[in-house]
N, C-alpha and C. Protein backbone atom coordinates (compact mmCIF):
# COMPACT_ATOMS: atom_id res chain seq x y z
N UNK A 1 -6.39 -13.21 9.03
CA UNK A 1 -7.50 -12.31 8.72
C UNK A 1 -7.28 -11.75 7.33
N UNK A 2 -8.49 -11.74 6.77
CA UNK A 2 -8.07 -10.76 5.16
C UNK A 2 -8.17 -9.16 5.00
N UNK A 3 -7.29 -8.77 4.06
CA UNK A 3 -7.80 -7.56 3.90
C UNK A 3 -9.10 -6.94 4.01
N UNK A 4 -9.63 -5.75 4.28
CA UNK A 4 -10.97 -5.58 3.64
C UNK A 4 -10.98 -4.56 2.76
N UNK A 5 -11.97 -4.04 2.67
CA UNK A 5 -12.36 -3.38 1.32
C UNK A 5 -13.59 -2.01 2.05
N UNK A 6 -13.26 -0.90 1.04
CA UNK A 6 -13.72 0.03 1.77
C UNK A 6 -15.27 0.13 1.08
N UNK A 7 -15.68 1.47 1.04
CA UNK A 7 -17.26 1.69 0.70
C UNK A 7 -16.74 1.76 -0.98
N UNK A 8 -15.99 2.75 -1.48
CA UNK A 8 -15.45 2.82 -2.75
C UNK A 8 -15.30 1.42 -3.58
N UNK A 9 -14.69 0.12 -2.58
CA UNK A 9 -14.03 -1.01 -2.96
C UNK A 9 -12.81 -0.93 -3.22
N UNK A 10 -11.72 0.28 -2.75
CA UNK A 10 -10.69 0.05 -2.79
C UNK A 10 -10.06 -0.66 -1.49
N UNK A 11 -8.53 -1.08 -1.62
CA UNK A 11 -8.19 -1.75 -0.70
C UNK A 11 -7.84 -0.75 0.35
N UNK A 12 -7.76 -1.65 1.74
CA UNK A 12 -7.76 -0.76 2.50
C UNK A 12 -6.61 -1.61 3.16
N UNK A 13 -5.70 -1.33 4.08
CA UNK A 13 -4.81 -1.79 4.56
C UNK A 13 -3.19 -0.73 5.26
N UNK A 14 -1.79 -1.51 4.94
CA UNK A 14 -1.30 -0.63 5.04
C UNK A 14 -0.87 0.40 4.24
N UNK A 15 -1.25 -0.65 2.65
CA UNK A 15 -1.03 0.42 1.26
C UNK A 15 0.83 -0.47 1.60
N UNK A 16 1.68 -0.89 1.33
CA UNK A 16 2.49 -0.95 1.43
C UNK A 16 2.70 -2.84 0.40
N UNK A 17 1.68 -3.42 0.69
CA UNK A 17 1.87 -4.37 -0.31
C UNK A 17 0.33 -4.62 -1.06
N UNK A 18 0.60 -4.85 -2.61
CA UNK A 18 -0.78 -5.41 -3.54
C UNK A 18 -1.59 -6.24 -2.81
N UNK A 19 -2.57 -5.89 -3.29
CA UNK A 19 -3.51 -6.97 -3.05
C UNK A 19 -3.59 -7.62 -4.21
N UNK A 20 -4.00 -9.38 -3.61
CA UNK A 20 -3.68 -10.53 -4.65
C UNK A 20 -5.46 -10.96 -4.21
N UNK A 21 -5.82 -11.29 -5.14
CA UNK A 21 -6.97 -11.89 -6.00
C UNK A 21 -6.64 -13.09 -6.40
N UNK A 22 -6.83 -14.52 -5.20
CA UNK A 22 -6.48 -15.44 -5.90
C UNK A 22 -7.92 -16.11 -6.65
N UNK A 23 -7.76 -16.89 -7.76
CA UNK A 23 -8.65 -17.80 -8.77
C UNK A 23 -9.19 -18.60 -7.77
N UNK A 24 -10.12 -19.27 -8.57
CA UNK A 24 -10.58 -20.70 -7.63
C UNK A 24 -9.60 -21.76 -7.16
N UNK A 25 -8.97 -21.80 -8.36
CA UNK A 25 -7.80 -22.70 -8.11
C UNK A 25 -6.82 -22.62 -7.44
N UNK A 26 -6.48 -21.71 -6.69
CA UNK A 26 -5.64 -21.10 -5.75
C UNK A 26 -6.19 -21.69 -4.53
N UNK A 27 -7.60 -21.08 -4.00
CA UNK A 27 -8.21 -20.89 -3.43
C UNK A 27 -8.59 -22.61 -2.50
N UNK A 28 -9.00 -23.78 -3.79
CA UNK A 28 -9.11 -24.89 -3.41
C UNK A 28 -7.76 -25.90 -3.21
N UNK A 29 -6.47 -25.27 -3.71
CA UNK A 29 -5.09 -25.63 -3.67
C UNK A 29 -4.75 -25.07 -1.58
N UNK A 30 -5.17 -24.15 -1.40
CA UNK A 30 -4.82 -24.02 -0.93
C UNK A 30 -5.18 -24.29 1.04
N UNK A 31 -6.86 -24.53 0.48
CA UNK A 31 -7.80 -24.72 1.90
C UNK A 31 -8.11 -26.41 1.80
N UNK A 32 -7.70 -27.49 0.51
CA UNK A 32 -8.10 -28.57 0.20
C UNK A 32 -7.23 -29.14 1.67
N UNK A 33 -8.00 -30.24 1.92
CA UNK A 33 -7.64 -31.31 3.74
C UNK A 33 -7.35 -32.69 3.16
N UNK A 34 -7.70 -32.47 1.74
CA UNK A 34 -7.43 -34.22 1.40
C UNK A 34 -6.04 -34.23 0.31
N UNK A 35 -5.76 -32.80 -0.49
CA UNK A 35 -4.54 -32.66 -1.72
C UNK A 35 -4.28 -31.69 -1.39
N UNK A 36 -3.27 -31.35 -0.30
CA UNK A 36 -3.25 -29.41 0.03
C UNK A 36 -1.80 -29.58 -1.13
N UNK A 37 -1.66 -28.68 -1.40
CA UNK A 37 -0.41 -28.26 -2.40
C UNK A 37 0.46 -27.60 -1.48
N UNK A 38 1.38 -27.95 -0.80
CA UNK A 38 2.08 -27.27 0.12
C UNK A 38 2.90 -25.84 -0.44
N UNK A 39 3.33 -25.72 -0.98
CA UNK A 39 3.76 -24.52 -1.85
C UNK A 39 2.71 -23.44 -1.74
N UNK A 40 1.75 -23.96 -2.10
CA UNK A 40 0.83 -23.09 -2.45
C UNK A 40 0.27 -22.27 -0.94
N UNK A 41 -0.29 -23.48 0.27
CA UNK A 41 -0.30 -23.27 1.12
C UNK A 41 0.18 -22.26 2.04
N UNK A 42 1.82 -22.48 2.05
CA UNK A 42 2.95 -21.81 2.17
C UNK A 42 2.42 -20.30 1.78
N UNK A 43 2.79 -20.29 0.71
CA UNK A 43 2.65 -18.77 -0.14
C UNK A 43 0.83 -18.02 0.33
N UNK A 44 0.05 -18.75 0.61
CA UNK A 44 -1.21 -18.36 0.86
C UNK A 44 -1.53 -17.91 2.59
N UNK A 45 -0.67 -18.84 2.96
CA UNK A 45 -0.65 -18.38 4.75
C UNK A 45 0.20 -16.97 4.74
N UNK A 46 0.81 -17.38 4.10
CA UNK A 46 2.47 -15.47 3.78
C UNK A 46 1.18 -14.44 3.26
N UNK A 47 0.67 -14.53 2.73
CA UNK A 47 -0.31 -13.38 2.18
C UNK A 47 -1.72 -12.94 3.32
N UNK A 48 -2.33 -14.33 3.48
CA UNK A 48 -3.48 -13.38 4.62
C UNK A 48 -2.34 -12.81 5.73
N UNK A 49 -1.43 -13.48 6.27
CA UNK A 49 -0.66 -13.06 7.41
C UNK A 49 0.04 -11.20 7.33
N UNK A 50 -0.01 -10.98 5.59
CA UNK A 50 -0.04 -9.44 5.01
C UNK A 50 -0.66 -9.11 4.73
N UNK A 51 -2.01 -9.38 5.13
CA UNK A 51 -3.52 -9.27 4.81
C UNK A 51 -3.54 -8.42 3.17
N UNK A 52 -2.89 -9.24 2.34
CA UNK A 52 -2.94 -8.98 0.94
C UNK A 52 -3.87 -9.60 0.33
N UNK A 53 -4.69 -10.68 0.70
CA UNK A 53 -5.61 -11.72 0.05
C UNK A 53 -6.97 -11.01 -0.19
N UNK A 54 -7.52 -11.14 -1.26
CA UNK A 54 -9.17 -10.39 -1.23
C UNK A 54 -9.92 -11.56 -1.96
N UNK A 55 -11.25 -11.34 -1.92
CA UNK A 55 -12.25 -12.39 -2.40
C UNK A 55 -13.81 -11.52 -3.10
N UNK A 56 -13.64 -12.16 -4.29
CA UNK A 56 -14.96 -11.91 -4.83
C UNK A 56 -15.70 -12.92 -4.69
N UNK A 57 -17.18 -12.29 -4.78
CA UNK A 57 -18.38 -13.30 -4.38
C UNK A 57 -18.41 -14.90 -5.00
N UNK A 58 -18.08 -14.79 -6.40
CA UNK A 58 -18.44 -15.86 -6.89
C UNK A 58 -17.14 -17.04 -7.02
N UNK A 59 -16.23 -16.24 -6.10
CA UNK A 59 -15.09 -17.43 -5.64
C UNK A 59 -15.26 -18.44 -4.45
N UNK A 60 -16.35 -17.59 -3.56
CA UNK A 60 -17.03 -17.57 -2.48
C UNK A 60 -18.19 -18.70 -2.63
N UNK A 61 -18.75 -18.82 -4.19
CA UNK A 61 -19.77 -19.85 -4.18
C UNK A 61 -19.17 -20.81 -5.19
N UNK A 62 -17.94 -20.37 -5.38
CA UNK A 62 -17.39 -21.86 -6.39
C UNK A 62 -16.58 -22.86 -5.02
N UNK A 63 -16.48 -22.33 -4.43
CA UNK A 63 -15.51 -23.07 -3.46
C UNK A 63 -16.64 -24.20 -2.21
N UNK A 64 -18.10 -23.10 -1.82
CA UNK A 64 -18.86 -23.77 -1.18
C UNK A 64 -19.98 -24.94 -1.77
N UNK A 65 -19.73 -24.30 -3.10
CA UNK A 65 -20.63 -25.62 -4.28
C UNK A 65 -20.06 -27.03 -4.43
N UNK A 66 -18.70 -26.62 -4.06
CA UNK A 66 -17.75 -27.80 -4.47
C UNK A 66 -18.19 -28.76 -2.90
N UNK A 67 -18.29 -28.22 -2.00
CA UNK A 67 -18.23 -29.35 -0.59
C UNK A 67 -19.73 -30.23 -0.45
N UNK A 68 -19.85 -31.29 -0.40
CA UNK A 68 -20.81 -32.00 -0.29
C UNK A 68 -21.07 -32.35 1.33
N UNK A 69 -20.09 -32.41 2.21
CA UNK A 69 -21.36 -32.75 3.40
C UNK A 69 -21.78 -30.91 4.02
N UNK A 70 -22.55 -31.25 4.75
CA UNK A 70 -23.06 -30.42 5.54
C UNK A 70 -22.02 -29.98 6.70
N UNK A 71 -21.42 -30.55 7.37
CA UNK A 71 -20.55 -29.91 8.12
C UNK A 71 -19.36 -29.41 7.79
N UNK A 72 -18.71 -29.83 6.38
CA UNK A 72 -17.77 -29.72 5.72
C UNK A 72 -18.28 -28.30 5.18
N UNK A 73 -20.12 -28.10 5.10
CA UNK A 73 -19.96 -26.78 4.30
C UNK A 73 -20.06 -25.50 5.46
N UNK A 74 -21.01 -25.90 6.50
CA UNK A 74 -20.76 -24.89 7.70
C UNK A 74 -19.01 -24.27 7.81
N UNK A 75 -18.20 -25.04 8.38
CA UNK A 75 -16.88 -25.04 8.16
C UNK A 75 -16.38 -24.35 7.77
N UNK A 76 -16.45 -24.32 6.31
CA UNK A 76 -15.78 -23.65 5.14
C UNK A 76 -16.73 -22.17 5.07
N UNK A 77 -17.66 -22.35 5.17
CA UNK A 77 -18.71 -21.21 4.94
C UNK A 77 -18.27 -20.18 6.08
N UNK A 78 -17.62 -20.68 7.53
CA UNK A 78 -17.55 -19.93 8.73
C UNK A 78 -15.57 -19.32 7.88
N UNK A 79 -14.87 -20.46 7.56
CA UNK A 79 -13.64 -20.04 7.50
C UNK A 79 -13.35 -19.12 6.12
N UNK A 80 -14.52 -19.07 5.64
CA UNK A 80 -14.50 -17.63 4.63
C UNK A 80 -15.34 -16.79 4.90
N UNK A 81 -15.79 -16.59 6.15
CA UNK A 81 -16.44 -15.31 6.53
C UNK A 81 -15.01 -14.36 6.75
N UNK A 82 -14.30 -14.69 6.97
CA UNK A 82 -13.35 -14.00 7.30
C UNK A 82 -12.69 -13.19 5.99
N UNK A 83 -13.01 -13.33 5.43
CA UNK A 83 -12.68 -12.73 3.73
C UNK A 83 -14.07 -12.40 2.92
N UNK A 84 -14.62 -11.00 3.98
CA UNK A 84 -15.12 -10.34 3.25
C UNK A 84 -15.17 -9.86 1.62
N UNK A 85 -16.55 -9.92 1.04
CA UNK A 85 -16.97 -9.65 -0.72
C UNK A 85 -16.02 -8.52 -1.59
N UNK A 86 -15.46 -8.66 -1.81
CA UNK A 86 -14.67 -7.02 -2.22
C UNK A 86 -16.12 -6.62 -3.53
N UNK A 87 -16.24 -5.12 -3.41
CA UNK A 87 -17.30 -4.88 -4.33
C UNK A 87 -17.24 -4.99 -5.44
N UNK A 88 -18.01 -5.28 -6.26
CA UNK A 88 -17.87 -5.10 -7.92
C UNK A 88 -18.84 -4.34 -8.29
N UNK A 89 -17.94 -2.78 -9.00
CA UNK A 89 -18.62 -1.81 -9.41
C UNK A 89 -18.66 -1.57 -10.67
N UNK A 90 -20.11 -1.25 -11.10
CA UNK A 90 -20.61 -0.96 -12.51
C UNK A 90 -19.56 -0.95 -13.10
N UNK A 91 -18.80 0.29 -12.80
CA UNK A 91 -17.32 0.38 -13.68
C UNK A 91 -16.62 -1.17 -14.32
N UNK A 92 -16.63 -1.84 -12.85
CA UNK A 92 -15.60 -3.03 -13.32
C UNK A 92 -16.29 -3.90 -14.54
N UNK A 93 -17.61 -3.89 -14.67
CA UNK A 93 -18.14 -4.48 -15.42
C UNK A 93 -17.86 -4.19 -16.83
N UNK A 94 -18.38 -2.75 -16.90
CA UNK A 94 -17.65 -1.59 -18.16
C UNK A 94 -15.91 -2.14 -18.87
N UNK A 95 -15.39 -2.36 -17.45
CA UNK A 95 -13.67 -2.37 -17.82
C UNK A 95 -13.59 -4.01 -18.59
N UNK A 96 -14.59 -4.65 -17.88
CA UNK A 96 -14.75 -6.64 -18.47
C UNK A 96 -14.88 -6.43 -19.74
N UNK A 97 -15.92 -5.83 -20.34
CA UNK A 97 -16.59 -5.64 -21.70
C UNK A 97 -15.85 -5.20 -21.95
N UNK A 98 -14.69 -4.65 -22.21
CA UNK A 98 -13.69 -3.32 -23.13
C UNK A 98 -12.51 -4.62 -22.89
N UNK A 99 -11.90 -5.66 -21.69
CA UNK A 99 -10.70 -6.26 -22.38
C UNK A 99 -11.36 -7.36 -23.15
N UNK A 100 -13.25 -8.12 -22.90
CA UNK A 100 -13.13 -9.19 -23.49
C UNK A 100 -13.02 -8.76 -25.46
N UNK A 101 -13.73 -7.36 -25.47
CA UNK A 101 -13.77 -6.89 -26.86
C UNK A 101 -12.19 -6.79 -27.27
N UNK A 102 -11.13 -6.21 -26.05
CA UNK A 102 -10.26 -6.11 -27.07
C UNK A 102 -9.80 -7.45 -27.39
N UNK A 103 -9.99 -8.42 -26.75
CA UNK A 103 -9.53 -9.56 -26.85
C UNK A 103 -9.76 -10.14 -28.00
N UNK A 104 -11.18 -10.18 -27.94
CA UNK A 104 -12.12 -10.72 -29.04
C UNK A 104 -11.21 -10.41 -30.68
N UNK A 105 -11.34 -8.83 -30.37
CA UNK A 105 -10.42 -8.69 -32.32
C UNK A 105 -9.06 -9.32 -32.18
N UNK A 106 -8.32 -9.90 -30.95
CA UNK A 106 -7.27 -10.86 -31.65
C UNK A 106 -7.61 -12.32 -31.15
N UNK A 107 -8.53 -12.52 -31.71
CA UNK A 107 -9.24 -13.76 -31.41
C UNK A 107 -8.24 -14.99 -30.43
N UNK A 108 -8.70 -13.79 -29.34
CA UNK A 108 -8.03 -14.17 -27.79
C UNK A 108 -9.42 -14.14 -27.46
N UNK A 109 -9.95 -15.47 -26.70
CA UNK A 109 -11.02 -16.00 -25.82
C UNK A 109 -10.87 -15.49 -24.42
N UNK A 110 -11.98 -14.82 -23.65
CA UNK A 110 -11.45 -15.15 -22.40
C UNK A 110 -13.26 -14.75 -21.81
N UNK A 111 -13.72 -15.33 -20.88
CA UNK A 111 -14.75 -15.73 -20.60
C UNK A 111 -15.38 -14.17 -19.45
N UNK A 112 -16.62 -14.35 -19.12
CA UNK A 112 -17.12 -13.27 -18.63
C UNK A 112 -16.18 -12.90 -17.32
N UNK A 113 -15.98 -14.18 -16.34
CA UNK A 113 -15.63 -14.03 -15.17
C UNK A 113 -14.07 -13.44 -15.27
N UNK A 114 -13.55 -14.25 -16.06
CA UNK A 114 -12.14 -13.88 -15.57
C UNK A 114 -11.86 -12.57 -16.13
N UNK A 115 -12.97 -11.92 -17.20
CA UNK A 115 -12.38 -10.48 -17.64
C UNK A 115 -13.17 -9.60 -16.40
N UNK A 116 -14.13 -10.36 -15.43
CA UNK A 116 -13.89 -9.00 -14.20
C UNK A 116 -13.25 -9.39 -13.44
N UNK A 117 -12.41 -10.45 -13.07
CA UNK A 117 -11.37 -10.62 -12.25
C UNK A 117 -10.32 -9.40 -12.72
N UNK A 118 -9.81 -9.75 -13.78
CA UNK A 118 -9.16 -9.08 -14.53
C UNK A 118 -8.98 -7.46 -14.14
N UNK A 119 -10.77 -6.53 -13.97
CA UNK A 119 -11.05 -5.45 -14.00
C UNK A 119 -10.95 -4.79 -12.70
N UNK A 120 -11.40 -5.71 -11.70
CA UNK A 120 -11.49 -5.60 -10.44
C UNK A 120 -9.94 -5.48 -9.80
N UNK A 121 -9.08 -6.30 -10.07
CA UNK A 121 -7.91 -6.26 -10.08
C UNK A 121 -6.74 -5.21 -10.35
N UNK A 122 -7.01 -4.87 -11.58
CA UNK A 122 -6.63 -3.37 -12.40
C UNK A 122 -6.90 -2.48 -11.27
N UNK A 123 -8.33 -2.18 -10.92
CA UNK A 123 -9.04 -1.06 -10.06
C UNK A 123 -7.99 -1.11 -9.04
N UNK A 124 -7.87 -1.94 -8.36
CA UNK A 124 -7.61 -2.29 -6.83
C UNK A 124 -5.67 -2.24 -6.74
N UNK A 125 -5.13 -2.09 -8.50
CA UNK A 125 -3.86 -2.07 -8.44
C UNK A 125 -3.32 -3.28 -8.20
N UNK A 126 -3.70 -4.29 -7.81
CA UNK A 126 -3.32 -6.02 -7.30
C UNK A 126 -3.21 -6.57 -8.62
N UNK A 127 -2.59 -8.04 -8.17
CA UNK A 127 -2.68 -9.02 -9.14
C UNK A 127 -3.80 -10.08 -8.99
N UNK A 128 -4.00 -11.07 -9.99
CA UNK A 128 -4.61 -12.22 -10.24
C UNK A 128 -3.68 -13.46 -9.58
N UNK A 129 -4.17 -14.09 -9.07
CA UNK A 129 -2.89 -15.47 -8.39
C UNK A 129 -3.58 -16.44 -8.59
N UNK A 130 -3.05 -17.57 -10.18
CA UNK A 130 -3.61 -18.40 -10.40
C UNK A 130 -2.75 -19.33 -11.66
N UNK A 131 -3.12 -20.45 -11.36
CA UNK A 131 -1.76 -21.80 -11.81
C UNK A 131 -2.16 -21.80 -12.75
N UNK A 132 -3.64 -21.29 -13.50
CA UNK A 132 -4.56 -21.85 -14.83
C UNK A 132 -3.56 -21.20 -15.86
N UNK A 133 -4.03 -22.26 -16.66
CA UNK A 133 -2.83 -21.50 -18.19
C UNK A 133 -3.51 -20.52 -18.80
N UNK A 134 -4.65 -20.25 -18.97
CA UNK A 134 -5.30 -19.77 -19.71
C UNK A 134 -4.82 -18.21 -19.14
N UNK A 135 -5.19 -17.65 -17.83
CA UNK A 135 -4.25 -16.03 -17.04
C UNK A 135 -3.06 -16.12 -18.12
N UNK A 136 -2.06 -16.83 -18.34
CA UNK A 136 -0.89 -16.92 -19.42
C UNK A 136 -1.11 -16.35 -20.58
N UNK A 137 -1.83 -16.81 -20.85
CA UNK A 137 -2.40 -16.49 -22.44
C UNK A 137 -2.63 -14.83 -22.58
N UNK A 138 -2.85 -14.57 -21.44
CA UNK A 138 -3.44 -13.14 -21.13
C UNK A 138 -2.52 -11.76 -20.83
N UNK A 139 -1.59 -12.90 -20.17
CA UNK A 139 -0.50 -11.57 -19.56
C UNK A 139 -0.23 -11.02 -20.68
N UNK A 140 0.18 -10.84 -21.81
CA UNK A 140 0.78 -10.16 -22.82
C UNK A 140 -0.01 -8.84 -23.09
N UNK A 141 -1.69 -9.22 -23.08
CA UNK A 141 -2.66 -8.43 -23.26
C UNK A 141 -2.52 -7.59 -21.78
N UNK A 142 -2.03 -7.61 -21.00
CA UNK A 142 -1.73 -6.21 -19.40
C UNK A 142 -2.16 -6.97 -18.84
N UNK A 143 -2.80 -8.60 -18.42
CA UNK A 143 -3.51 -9.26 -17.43
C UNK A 143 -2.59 -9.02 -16.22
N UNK A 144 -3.02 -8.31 -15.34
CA UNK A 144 -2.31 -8.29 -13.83
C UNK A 144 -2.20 -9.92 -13.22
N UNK A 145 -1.28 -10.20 -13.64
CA UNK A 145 -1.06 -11.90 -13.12
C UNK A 145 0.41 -11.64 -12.12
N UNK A 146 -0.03 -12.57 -11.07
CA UNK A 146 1.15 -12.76 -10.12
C UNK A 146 1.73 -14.03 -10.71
N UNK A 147 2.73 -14.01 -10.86
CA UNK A 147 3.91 -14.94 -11.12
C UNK A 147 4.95 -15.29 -10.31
């Protein structure tokens, strides 16, 4: 079962471990039936089982865009009901715009989504959990990245 998320959008739980925000790539590493990444797996069953795992919406439609049959998407669509939307509040949006700007003056790139991953994350005190190099590039700048 996953964490959930309150009316505020903070985490709600035992308070005793972060909540992790994994990427897409986490996400399809870790639920894939044809290339599961066992490691990853591993480490992803250890986290809902500490109901540390949270999900934003549009991880939610990168993951169901990706499945082409119809029963493959029921499926998946039923086995992420269970990982309720965590909210994204005005604020976090505010907090996106302020790291992609600071980014921007050291002509550090980083795209709309991942600077509210980024924000949402911060809020919630958790990390980011994700293999992409580009989170790398970032940690230096405070990116809450799990490593």
């Amino acid at each position: 079962m996953a964490a959930s998320a309150g009316a505020s959008g903070s985490a709600i739980g035992d308070g005793s471990l972060e909540p992790i925000l994994p990427d897409l790539d986490i996400w399809v590493r870790a639920l894939s039936r044809q290339v599961p990444d066992p490691l990853v797996v591993h480490a992803f069953a250890r986290r809902v089982e500490q109901r540390q795992v949270f999900m934003i919406g549009w991880i939610r439609q990168g993951l169901l865009a990706r499945v082409r049959d119809e029963r493959q998407f029921a499926r998946l669509s039923w086995v992420l009901s269970a990982y309720p939307d965590l909210r994204v509040l005005p604020a976090d949006h505010l907090r996106a715009a302020m790291i992609a700007r600071i980014l921007r003056r050291k002509d550090v790139p980083i795209a709309p989504w991942p600077a509210l991953l980024w924000a949402v994350a911060e809020r919630l005190g958790g990390r980011i959990w994700s293999q992409g190099r580009q989170w790398r590039t970032w940690v230096g700048d405070g990116c809450p990245l799990r490593t």
